[in-house]
Protein backbone atom coordinates (compact mmCIF):
# COMPACT_ATOMS: atom_id res chain seq x y z
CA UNK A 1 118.45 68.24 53.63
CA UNK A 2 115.65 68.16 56.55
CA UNK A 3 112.40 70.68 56.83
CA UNK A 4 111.16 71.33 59.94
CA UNK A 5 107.59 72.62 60.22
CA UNK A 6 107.21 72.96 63.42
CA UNK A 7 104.24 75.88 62.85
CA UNK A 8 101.81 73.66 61.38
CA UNK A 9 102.54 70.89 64.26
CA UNK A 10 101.68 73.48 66.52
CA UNK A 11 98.65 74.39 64.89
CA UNK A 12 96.94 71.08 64.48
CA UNK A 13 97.94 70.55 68.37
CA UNK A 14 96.18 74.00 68.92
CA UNK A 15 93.22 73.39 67.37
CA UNK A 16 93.09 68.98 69.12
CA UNK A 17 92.69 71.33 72.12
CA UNK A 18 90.20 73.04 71.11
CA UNK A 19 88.35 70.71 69.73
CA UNK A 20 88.29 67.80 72.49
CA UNK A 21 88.35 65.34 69.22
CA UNK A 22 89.19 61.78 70.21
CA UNK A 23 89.61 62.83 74.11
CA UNK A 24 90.17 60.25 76.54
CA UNK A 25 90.18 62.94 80.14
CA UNK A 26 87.42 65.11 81.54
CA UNK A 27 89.51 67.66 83.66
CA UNK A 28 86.94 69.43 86.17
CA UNK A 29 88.64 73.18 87.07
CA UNK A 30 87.55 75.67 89.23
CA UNK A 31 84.51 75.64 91.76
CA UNK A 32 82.09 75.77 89.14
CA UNK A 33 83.72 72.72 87.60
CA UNK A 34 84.52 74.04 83.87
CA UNK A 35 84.96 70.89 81.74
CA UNK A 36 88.19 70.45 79.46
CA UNK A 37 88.18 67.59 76.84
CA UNK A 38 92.06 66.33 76.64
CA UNK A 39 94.19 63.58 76.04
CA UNK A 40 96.32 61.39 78.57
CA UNK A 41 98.64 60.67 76.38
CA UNK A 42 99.63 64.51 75.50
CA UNK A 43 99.30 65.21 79.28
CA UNK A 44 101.21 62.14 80.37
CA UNK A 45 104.58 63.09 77.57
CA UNK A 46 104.37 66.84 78.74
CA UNK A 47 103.82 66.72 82.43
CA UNK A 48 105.14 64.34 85.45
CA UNK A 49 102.18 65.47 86.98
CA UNK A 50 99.41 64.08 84.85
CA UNK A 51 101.59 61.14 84.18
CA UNK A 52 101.96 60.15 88.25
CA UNK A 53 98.16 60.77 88.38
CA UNK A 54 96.88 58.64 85.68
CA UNK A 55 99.46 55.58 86.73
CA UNK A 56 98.94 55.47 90.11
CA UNK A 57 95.38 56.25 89.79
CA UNK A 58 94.65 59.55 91.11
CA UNK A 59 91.73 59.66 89.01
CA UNK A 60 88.50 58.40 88.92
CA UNK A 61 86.78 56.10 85.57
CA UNK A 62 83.09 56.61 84.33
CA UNK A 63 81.96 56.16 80.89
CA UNK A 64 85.14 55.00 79.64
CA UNK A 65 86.57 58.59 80.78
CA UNK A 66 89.05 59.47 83.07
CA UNK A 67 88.21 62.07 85.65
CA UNK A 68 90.30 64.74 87.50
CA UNK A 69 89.02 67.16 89.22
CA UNK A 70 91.00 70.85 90.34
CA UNK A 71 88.51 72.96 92.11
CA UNK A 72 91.74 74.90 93.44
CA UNK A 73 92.37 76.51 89.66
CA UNK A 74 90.36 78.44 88.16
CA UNK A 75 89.53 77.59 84.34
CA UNK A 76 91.10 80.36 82.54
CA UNK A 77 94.35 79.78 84.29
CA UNK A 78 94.13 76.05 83.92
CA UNK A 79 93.70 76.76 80.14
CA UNK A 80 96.57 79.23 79.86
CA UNK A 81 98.29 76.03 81.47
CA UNK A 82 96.77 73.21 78.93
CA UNK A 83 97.68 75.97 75.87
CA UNK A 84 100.97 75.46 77.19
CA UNK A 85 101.55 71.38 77.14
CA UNK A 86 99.67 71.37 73.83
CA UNK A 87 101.32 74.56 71.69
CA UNK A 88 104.48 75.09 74.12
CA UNK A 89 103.59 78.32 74.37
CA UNK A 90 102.64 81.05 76.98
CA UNK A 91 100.39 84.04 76.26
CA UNK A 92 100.91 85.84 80.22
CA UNK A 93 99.85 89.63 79.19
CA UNK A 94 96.36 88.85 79.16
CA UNK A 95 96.17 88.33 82.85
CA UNK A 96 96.08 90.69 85.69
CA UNK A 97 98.45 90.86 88.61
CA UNK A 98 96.08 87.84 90.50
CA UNK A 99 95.52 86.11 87.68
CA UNK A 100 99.48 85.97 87.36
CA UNK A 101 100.06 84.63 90.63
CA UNK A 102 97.34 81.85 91.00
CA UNK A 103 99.09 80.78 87.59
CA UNK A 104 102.38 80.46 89.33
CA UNK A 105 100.55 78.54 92.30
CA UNK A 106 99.29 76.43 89.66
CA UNK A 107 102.15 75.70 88.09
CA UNK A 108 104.15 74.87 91.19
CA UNK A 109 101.52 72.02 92.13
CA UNK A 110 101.66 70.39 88.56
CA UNK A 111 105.19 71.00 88.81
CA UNK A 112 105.42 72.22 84.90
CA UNK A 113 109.72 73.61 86.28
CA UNK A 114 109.62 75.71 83.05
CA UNK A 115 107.00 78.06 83.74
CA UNK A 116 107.86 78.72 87.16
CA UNK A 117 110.72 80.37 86.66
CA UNK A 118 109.53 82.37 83.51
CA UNK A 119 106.29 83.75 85.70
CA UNK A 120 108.12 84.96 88.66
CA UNK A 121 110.00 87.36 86.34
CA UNK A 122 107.06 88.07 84.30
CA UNK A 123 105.12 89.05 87.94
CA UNK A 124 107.57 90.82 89.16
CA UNK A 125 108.76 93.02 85.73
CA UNK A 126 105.28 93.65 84.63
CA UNK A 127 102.82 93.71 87.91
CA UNK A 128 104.52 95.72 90.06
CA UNK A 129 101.81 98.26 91.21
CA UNK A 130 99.80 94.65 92.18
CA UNK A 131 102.73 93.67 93.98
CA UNK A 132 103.25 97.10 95.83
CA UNK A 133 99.64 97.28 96.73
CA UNK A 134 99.59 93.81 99.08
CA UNK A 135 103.31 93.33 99.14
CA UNK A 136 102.82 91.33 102.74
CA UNK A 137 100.07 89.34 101.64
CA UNK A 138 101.99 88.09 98.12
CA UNK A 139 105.08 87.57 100.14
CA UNK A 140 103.23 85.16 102.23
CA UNK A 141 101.74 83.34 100.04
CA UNK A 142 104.72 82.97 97.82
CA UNK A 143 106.88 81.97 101.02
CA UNK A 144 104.66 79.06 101.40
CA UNK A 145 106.67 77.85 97.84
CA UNK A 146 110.23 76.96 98.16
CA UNK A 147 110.73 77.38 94.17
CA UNK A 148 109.49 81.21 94.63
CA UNK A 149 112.85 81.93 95.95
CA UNK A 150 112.97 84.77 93.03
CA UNK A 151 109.24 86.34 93.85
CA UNK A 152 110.03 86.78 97.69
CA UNK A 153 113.34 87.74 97.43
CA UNK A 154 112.19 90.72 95.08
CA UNK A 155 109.62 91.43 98.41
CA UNK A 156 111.69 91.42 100.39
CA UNK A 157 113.71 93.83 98.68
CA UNK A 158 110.95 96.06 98.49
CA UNK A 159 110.12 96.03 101.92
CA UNK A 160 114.01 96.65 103.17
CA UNK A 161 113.94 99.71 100.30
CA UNK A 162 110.64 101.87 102.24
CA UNK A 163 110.41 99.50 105.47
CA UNK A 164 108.49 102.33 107.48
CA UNK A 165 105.19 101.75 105.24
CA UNK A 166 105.25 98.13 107.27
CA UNK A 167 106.80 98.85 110.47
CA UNK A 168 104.11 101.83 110.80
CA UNK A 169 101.04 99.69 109.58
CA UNK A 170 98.81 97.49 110.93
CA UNK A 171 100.17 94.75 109.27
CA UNK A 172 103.42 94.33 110.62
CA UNK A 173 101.99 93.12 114.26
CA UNK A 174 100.43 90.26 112.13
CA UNK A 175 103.60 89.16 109.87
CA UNK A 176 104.48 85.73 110.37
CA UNK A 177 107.46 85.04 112.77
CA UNK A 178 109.66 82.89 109.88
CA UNK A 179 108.92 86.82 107.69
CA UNK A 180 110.22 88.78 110.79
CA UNK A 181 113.34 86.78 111.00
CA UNK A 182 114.15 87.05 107.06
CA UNK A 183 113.84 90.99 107.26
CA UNK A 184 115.53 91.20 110.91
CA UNK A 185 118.75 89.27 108.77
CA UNK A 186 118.89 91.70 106.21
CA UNK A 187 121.69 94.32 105.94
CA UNK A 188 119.64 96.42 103.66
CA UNK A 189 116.98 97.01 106.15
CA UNK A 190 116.72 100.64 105.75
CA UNK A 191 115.24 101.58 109.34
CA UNK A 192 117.24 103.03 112.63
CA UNK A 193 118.25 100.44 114.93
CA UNK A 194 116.34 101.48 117.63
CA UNK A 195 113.10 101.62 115.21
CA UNK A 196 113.70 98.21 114.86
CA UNK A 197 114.11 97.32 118.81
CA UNK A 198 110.97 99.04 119.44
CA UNK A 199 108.86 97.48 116.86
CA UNK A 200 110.32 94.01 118.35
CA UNK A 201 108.64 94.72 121.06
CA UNK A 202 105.30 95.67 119.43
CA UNK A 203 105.37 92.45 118.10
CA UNK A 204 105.92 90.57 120.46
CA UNK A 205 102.94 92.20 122.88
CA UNK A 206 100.47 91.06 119.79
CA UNK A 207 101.26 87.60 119.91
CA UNK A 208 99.91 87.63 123.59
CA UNK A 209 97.61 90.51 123.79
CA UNK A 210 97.65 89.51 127.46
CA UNK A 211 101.12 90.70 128.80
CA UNK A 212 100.90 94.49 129.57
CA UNK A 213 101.99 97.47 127.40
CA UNK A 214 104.53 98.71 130.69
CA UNK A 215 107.32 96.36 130.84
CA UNK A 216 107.61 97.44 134.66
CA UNK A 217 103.77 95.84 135.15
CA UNK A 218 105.10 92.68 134.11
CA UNK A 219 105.50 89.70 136.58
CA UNK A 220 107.67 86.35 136.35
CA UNK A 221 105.65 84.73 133.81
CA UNK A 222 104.80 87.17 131.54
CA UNK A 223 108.36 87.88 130.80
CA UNK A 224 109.32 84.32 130.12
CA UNK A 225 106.71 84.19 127.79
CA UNK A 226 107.84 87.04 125.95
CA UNK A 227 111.40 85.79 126.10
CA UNK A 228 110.19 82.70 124.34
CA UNK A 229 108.49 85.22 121.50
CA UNK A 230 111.84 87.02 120.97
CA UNK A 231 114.45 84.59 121.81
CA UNK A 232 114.88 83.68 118.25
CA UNK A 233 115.40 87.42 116.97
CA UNK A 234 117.07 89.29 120.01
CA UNK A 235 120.10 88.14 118.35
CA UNK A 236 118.90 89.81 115.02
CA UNK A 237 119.29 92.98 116.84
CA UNK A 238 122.34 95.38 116.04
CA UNK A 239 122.64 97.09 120.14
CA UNK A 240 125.65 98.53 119.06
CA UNK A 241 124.30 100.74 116.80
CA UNK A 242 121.91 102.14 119.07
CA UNK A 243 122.97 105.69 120.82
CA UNK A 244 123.68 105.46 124.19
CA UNK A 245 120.42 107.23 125.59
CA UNK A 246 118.36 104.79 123.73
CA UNK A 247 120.04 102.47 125.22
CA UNK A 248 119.77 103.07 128.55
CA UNK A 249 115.67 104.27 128.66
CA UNK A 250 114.50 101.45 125.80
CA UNK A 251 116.61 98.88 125.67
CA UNK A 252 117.62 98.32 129.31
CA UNK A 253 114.17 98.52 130.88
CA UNK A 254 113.99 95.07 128.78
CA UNK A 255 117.18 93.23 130.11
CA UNK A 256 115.84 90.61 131.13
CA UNK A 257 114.52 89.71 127.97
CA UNK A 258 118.09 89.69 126.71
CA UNK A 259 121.04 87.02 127.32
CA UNK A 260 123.45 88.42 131.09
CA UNK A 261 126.24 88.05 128.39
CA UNK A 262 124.90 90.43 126.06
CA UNK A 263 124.06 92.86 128.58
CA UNK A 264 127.38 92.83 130.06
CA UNK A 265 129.07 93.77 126.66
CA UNK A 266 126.31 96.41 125.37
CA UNK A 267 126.96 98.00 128.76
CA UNK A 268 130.92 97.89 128.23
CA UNK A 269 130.81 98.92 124.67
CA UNK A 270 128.84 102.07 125.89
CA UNK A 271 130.50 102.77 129.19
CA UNK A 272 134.52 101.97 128.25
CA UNK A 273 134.15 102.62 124.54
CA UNK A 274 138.45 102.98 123.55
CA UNK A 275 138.54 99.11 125.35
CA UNK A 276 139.11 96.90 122.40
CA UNK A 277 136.34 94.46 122.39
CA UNK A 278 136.43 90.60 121.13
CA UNK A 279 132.71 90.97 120.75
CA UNK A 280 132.24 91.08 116.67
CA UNK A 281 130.02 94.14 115.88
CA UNK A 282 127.64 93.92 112.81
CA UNK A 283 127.99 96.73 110.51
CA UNK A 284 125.13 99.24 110.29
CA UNK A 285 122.03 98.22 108.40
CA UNK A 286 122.27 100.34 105.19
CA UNK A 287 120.15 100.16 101.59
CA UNK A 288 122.02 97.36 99.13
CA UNK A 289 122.54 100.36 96.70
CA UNK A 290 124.38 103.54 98.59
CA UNK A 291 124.10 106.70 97.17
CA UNK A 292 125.96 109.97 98.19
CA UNK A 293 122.83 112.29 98.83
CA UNK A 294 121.65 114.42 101.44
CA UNK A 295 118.47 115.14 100.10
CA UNK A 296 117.16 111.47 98.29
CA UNK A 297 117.48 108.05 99.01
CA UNK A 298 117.41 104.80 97.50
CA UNK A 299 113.46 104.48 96.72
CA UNK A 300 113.94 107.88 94.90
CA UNK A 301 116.94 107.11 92.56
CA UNK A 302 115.27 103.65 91.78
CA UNK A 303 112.08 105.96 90.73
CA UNK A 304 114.33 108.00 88.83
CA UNK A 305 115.94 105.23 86.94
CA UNK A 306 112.16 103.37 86.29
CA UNK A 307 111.54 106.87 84.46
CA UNK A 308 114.90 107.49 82.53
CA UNK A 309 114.47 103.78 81.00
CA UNK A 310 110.60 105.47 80.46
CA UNK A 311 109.05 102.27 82.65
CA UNK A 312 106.70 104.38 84.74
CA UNK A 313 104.49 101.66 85.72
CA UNK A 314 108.12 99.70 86.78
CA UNK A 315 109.88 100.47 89.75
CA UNK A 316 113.26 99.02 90.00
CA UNK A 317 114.74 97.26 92.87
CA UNK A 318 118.16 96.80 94.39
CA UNK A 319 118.60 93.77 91.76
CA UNK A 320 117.47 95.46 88.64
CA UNK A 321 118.76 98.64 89.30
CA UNK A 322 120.41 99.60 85.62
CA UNK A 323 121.94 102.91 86.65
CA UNK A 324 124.89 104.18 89.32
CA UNK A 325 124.73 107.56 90.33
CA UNK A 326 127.32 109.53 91.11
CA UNK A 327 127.90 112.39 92.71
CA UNK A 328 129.36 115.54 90.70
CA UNK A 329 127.91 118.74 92.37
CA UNK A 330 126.28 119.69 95.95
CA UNK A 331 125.24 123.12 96.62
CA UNK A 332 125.63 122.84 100.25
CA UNK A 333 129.17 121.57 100.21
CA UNK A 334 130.58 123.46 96.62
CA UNK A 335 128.81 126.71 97.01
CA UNK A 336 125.41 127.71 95.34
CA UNK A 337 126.56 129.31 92.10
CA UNK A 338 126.37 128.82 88.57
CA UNK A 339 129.84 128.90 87.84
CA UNK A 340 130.68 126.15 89.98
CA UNK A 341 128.07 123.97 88.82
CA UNK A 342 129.57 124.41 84.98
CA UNK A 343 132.62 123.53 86.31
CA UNK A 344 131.92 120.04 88.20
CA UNK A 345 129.37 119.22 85.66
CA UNK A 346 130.22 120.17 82.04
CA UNK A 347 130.51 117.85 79.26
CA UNK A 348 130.08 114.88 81.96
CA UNK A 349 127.72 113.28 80.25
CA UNK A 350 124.08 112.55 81.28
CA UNK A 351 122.98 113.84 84.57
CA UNK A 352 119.87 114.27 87.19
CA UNK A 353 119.60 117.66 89.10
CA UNK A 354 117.43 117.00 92.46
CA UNK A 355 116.33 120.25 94.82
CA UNK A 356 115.06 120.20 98.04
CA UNK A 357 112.19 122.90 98.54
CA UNK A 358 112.97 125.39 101.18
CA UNK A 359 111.99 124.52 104.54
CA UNK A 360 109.29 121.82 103.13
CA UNK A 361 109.30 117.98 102.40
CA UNK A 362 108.97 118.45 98.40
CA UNK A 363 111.51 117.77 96.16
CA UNK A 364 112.04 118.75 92.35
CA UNK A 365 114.43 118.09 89.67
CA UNK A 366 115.11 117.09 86.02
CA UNK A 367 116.93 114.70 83.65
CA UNK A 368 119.57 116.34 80.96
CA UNK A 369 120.19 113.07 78.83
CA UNK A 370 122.59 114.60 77.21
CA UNK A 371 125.42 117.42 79.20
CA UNK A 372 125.50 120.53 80.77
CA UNK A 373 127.99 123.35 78.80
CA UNK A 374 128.53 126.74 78.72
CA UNK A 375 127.48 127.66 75.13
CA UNK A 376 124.21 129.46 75.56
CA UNK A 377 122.55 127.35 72.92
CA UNK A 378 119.70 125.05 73.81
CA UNK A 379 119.96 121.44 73.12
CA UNK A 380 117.43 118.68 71.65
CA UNK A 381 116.91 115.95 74.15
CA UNK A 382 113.50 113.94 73.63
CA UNK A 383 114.16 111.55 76.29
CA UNK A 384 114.53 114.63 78.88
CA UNK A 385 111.77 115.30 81.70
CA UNK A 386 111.54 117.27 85.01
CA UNK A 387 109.51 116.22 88.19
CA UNK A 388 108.05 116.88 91.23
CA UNK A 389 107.57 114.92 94.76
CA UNK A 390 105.60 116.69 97.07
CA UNK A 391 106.21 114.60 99.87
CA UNK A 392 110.02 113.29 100.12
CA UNK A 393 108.46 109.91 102.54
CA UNK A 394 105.41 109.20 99.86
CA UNK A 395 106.95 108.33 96.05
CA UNK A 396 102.92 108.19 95.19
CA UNK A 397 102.82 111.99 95.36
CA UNK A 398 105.72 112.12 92.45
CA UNK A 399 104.71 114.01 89.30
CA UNK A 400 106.70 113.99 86.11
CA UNK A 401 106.82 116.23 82.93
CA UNK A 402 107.74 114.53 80.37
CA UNK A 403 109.31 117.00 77.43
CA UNK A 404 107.41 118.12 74.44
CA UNK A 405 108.70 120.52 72.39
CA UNK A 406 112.35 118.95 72.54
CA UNK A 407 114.41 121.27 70.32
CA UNK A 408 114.67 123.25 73.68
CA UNK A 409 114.62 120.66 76.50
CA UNK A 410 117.87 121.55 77.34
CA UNK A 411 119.46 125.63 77.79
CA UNK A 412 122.60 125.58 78.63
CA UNK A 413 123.93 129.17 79.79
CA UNK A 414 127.36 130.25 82.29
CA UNK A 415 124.92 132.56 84.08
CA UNK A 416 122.38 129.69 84.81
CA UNK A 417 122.68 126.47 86.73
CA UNK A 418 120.80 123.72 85.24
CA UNK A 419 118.25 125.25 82.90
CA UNK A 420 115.33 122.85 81.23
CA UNK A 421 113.13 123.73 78.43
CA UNK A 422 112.99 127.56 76.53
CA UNK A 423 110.98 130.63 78.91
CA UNK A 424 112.72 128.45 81.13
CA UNK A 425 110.20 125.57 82.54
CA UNK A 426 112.65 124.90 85.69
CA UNK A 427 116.15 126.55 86.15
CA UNK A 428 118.34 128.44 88.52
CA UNK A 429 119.08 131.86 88.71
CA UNK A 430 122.10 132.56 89.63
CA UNK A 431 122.36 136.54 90.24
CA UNK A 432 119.33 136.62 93.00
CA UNK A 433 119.86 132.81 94.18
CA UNK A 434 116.08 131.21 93.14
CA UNK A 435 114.64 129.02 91.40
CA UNK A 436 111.93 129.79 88.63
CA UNK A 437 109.25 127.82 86.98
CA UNK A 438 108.10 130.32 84.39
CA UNK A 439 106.72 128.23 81.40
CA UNK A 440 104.92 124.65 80.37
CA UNK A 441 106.60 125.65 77.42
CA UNK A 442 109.06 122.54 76.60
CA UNK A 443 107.57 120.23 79.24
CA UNK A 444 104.30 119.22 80.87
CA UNK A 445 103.20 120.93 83.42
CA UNK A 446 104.47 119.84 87.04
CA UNK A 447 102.42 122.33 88.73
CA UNK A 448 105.55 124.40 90.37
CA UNK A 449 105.15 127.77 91.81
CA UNK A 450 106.83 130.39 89.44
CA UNK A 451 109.46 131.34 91.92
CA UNK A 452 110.96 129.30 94.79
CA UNK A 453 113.92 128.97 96.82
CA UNK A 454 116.27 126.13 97.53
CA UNK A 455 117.67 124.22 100.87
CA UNK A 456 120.33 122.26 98.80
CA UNK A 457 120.82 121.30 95.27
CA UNK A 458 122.35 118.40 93.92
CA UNK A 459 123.56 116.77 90.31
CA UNK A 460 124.51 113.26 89.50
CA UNK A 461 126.48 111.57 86.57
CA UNK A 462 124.48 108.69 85.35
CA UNK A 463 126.78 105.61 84.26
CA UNK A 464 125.31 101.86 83.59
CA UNK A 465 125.85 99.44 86.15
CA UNK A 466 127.74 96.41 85.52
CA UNK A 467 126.10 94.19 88.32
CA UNK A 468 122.58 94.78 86.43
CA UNK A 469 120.39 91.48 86.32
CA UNK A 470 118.42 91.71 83.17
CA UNK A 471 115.66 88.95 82.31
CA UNK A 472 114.51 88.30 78.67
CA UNK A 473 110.94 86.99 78.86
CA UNK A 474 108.87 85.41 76.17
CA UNK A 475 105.66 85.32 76.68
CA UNK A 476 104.22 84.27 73.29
């Protein structure tokens, strides 16, 4: 019979730490040079690192201590570090979003491989608003790492989800050519081709502020300079995908900027397009995740899911993405009546009802977790809500109810289309064709006016998606 007791082991390695008792290393951290009391011989059995510094001697001798010094790291993330080689264990949630990331930097140049992997999914689960607010500056820093593979990717992704907040800023005439190339390569790139083309060119003008704004003011030299800038991308670029006028008034005026072979075949494609080509044609850029909507689009039914799974300070990406939504019922295409709506969406299962504001950028909707029916009883549903986006391009502007009085989240009546909460908080009316918002009775308030009327209305079948990447993280 053996007894393990691995607790106590822990414990008297914890408090060796602490302590400094019998230490043989003065490590010097941050710029105000924090001291830490530690032992070679812990540092040199749990880290390559400290074992390749102390043999080859990286470190300098006095008093019959050794001495390293890492102004780079600051002390409390070198000590979430030296907690980690003593008690092999990781305490991440008492760090903010930068904290988090100069930890990973950290980790990466004492090459500790276990950590790295376990704080890119911590940074990216958990720190997401950090991450949204500076996405360009994190992805360049994390770039700079070739183990960050996971961090970047997930920026990436966020960028090719709502690409216009970049490609409209200030930022993007700054982002580093090797970044422009990685999002040019993507297929879920989520922007017009021609959007793309043009902001190409607004690129390339910044790297030489010299070289006129009018391509026609440009002589010899300036456009072989800018055909060095672009050379490496202007194969990046889907023509084919650009309409013909585009074409022909912002594409061509460039030509020269573009291979004679290229030019020939964008000019057949558009001019004889029945020839059959042996030019292979990229497929449209389109998001990773596709849904069948005429009102929402990706960044939206991500938000939706973050909010179903009740993660509102998570927003899921094309790789975490736990839900597919499917399409049961559009107003526009199955008429704009109740009865119709019973019938594509009864006893379905769980589903999400968006609604596009008449003749305005706002959308509103609600989540039945449960299913629509005819039986003119209302239903318990705690995990129901409704919501509000007042501005379809800005997610920021979303507001959500969440339910409270959940015995009558759910009304489900023949004469109704979908109905949430009792008085009723948000539901259609099917004999004068509006919508009402009449009570904060069984929700929050989403501030909705009482009465409003509809462009299109639309209702999805939620069902878990098998491709889902889920990540367990311990970070105790």
């Amino acid at each position: 019979m053996s007894y393990k007791f691995w607790e106590t082991a822990i414990k008297d390695y914890e408090k060796l730490l602490e302590t400094g008792e019998r230490s043989d290393v003065i490590i010097y951290a941050g710029e105000n040079e924090s001291e830490f009391h530690v032992h070679s011989d812990i540092l040199c059995v749990r880290s390559e690192y400290f074992r390749m510094a102390f043999s080859e001697k990286w470190v300098e001798k006095k008093d019959g201590m050794l001495i390293l010094r890492k102004p780079n790291i600051e002390p409390n993330v070198f000590w979430v570090i030296l907690r980690f080689i003593y008690c092999a264990s990781v305490d991440l949630t008492k760090l903010q979003g930068p904290e988090v990331l100069k930890l990973l930097i950290a980790v990466d140049e004492l090459n500790i491989q276990p950590l790295i992997s376990c704080i890119q999914e911590y940074l990216t689960e958990t720190q997401s608003e950090f991450l949204h607010q500076n996405l360009i500056g994190i992805l360049e820093i994390v770039y700079q790492h070739e183990k960050f593979t996971y961090s970047w990717n997930f920026c990436l992704d966020k960028i090719c989800e709502d690409p216009e907040k970049l490609f409209n800023s200030d930022k993007f005439i700054n982002l580093k050519a090797p970044l422009l190339e990685l999002l040019l390569k993507r297929d879920d790139l989520f922007l017009d081709e021609i959007i793309i083309w043009e902001n190409l060119i607004k690129w390339g003008l910044a790297q030489n502020p010299n070289i006129p704004q009018d391509v026609k003011k440009w002589d010899k030299e300036q456009m072989t300079i800018m055909k060095r800038i672009l050379h490496r991308f202007i194969p990046l670029v889907r023509f084919y995908h650009i309409p013909t006028d585009a074409i022909i008034y912002k594409v061509l005026p460039y030509k020269k900027l573009l291979p004679k072979q290229l030019v020939y075949e964008i000019l057949e494609f558009i001019m004889v397009p029945d020839m059959k080509s042996t030019v292979v044609i990229q497929p449209p850029r389109k998001p990773s995740l596709n849904f069948d909507s005429v009102i929402a689009e990706f960044r939206h039914f991500v938000l939706f899911a973050s909010w179903i799974d009740k993660k509102d300070n998570l927003k899921y990406n094309s790789r975490n993405n736990p839900y597919n939504f499917n399409l049961l019922y559009r107003a526009s295409r199955d008429g704009m009546d109740a009865n119709v709506f019973h019938n594509k969406c009864d006893n379905k299962g769980a589903t999400i009802v968006i609604i596009k504001f008449k003749g305005t950028d706002q959308i509103v909707g609600g989540y039945n977790p449960l299913e629509w029916d005819s039986s003119g009883l209302y239903k318990n549903a705690n995990d129901s809500f409704i919501f509000s986006i007042t501005n379809i391009k800005d997610t920021s502007t979303a507001v959500i109810g969440r339910v409270k009085r959940a015995t009558s989240a759910i009304y489900c009546y023949n004469n109704h289309g979908p109905a949430f909460g009792y008085g009723h908080d948000l539901y259609y009316n099917n004999r004068n064709r509006e919508w009402y918002c009449n009570s904060n009775y069984s929700y929050y308030p989403i501030n909705l006016p009482e009465r409003f009327y509809a462009d299109d209305y639309e209702a999805f079948k939620l069902s878990k998606n098998s491709n889902q990447i889920t990540f367990y993280i311990n970070t105790k």
